[in-house]
C-alpha atoms as a PDB file:
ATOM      1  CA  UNK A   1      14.007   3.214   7.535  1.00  0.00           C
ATOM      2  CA  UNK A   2      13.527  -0.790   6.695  1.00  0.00           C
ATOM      3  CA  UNK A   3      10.522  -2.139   4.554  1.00  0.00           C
ATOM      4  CA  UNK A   4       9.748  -5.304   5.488  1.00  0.00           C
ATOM      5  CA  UNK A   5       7.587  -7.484   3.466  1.00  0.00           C
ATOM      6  CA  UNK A   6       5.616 -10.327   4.921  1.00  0.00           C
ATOM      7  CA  UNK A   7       1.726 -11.627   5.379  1.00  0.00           C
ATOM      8  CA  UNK A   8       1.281 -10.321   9.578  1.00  0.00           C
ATOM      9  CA  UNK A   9      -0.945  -8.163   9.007  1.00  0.00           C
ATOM     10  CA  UNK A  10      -4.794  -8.763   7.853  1.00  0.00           C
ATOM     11  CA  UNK A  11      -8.033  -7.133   7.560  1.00  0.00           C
ATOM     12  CA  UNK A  12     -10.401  -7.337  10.386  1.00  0.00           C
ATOM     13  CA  UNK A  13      -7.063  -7.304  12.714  1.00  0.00           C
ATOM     14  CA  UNK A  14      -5.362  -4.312  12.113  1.00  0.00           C
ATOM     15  CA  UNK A  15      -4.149  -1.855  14.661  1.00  0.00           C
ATOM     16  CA  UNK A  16      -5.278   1.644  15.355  1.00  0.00           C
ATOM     17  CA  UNK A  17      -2.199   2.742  14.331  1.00  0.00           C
ATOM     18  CA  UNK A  18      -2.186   0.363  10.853  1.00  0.00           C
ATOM     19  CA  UNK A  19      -3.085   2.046   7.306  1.00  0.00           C
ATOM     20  CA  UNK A  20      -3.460   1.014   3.723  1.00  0.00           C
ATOM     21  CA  UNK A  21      -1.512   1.914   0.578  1.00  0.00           C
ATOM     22  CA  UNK A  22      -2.112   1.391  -2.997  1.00  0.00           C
ATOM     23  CA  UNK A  23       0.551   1.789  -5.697  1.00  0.00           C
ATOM     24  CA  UNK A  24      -0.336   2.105  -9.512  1.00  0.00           C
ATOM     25  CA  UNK A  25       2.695   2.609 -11.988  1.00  0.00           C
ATOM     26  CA  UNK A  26       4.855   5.530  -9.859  1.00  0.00           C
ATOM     27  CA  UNK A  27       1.973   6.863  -7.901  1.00  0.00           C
ATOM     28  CA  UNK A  28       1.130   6.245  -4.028  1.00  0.00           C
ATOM     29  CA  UNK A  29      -1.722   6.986  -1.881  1.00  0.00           C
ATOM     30  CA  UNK A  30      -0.786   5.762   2.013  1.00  0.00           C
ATOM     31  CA  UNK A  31      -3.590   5.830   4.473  1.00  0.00           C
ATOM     32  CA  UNK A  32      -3.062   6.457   8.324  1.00  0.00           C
ATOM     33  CA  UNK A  33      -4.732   4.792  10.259  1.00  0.00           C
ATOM     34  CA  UNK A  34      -7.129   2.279   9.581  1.00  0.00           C
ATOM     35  CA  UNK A  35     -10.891   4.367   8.562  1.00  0.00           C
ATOM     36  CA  UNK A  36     -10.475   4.133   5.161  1.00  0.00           C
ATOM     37  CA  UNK A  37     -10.292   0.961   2.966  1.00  0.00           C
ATOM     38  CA  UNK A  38      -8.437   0.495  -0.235  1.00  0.00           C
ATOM     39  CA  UNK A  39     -11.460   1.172  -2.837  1.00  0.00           C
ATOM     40  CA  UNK A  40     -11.746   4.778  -1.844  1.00  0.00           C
ATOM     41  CA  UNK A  41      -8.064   5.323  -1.746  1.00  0.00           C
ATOM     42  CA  UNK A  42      -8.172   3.941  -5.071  1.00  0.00           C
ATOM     43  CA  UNK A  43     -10.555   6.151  -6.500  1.00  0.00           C
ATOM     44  CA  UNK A  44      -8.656   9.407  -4.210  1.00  0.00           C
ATOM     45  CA  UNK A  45      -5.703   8.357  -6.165  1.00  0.00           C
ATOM     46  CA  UNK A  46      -6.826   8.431  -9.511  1.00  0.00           C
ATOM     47  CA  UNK A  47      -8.994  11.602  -9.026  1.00  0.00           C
ATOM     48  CA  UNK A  48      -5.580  13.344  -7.634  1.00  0.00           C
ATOM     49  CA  UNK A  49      -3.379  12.386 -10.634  1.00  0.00           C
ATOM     50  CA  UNK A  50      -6.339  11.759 -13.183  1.00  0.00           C
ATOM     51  CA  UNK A  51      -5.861   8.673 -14.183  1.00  0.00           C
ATOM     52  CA  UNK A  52      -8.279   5.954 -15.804  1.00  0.00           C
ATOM     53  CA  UNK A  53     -10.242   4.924 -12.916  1.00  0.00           C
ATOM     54  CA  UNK A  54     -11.212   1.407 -13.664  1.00  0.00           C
ATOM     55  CA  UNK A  55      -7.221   0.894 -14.808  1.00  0.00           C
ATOM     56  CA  UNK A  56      -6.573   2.077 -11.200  1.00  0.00           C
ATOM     57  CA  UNK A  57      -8.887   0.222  -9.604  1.00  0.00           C
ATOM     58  CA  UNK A  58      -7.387  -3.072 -11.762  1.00  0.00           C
ATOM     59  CA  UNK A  59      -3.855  -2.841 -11.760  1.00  0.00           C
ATOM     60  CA  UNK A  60      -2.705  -0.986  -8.318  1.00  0.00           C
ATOM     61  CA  UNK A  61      -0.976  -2.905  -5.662  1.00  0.00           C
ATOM     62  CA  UNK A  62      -2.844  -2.778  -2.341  1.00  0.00           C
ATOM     63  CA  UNK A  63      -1.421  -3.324   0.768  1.00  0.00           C
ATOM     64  CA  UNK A  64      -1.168  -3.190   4.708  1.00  0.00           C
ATOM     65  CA  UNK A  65       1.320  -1.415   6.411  1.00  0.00           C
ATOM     66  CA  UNK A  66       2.093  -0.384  10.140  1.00  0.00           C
ATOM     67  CA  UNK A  67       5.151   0.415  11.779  1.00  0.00           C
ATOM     68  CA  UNK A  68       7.456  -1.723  13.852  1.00  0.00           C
ATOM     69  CA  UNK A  69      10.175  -0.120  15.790  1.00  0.00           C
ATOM     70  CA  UNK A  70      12.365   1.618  13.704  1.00  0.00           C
ATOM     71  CA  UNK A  71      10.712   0.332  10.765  1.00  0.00           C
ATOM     72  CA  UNK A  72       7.498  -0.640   8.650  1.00  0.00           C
ATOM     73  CA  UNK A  73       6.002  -3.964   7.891  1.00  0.00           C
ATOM     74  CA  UNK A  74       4.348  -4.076   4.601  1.00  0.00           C
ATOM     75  CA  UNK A  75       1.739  -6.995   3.786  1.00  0.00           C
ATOM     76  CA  UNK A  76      -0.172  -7.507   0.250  1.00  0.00           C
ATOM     77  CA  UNK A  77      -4.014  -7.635   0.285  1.00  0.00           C
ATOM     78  CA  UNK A  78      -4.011 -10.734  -2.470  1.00  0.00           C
ATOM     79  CA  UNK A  79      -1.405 -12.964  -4.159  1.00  0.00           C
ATOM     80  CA  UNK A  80      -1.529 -11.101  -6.797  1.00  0.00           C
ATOM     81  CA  UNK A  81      -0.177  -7.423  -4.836  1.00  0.00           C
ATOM     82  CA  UNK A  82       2.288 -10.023  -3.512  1.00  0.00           C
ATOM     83  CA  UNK A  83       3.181 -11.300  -7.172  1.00  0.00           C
ATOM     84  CA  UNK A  84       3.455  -7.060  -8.554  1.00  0.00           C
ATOM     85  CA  UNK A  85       5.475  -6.181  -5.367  1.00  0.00           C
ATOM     86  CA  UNK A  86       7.846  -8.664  -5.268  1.00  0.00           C
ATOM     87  CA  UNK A  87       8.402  -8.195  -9.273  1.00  0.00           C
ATOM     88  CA  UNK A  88      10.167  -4.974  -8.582  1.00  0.00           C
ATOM     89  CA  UNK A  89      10.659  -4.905  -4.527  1.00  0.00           C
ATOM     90  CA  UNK A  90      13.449  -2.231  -4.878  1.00  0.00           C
ATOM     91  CA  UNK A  91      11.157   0.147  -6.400  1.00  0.00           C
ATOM     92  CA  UNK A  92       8.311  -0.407  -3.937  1.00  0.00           C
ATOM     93  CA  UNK A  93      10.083  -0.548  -1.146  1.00  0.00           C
ATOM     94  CA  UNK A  94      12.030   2.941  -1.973  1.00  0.00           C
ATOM     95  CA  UNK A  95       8.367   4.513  -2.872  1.00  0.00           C
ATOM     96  CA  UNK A  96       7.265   3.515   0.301  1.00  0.00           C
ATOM     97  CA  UNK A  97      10.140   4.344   2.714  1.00  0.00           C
ATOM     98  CA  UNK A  98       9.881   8.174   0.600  1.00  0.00           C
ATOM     99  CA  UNK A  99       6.252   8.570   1.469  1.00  0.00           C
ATOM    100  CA  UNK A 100       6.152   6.971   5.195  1.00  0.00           C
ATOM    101  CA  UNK A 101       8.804   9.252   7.147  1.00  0.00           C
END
């Protein structure tokens, strides 16, 4: 499965079908489907691994993601998720093609 990164997707357009995902050090929370919005899968992620909240809520990657044909299309929220993705893409793009099957 391909990962692409790139800006398509936004909030306030997404898709029935498009979800959210956050990413804090090696932990991922993906939301399907687009009823939930990236503060409370923030706070369900720290809660499931217990982590610092407010470091969650500071330092996790958010994104947009939907799939595309064989594949998923990843966008970042802010510059910054941009900036933290892109500064180890491997990594986040493997995390993300293990949790979206």
């Amino acid at each position: 499965m391909t990962v692409t990164f790139n800006k398509s997707l936004q909030d306030g357009k997404l898709t029935p079908t498009a979800g959210r995902i956050v990413i804090y050090q090696e932990f991922l929370e993906v939301s399907r489907g687009p009823s939930r919005d990236h503060n409370d899968i923030l706070r369900s992620l720290a809660s499931k691994y217990k982590l610092h909240k407010d470091s969650v809520i500071s330092n996790a990657i958010r994104l947009y993601w939907d799939r595309r044909g064989d594949g998923i299309i990843v966008c970042p929220v802010r510059k910054l998720d941009e900036d933290m993705y892109y500064a180890r893409e491997e990594y986040h793009s493997a995390l993300i093609a293990a949790a979206i099957r």
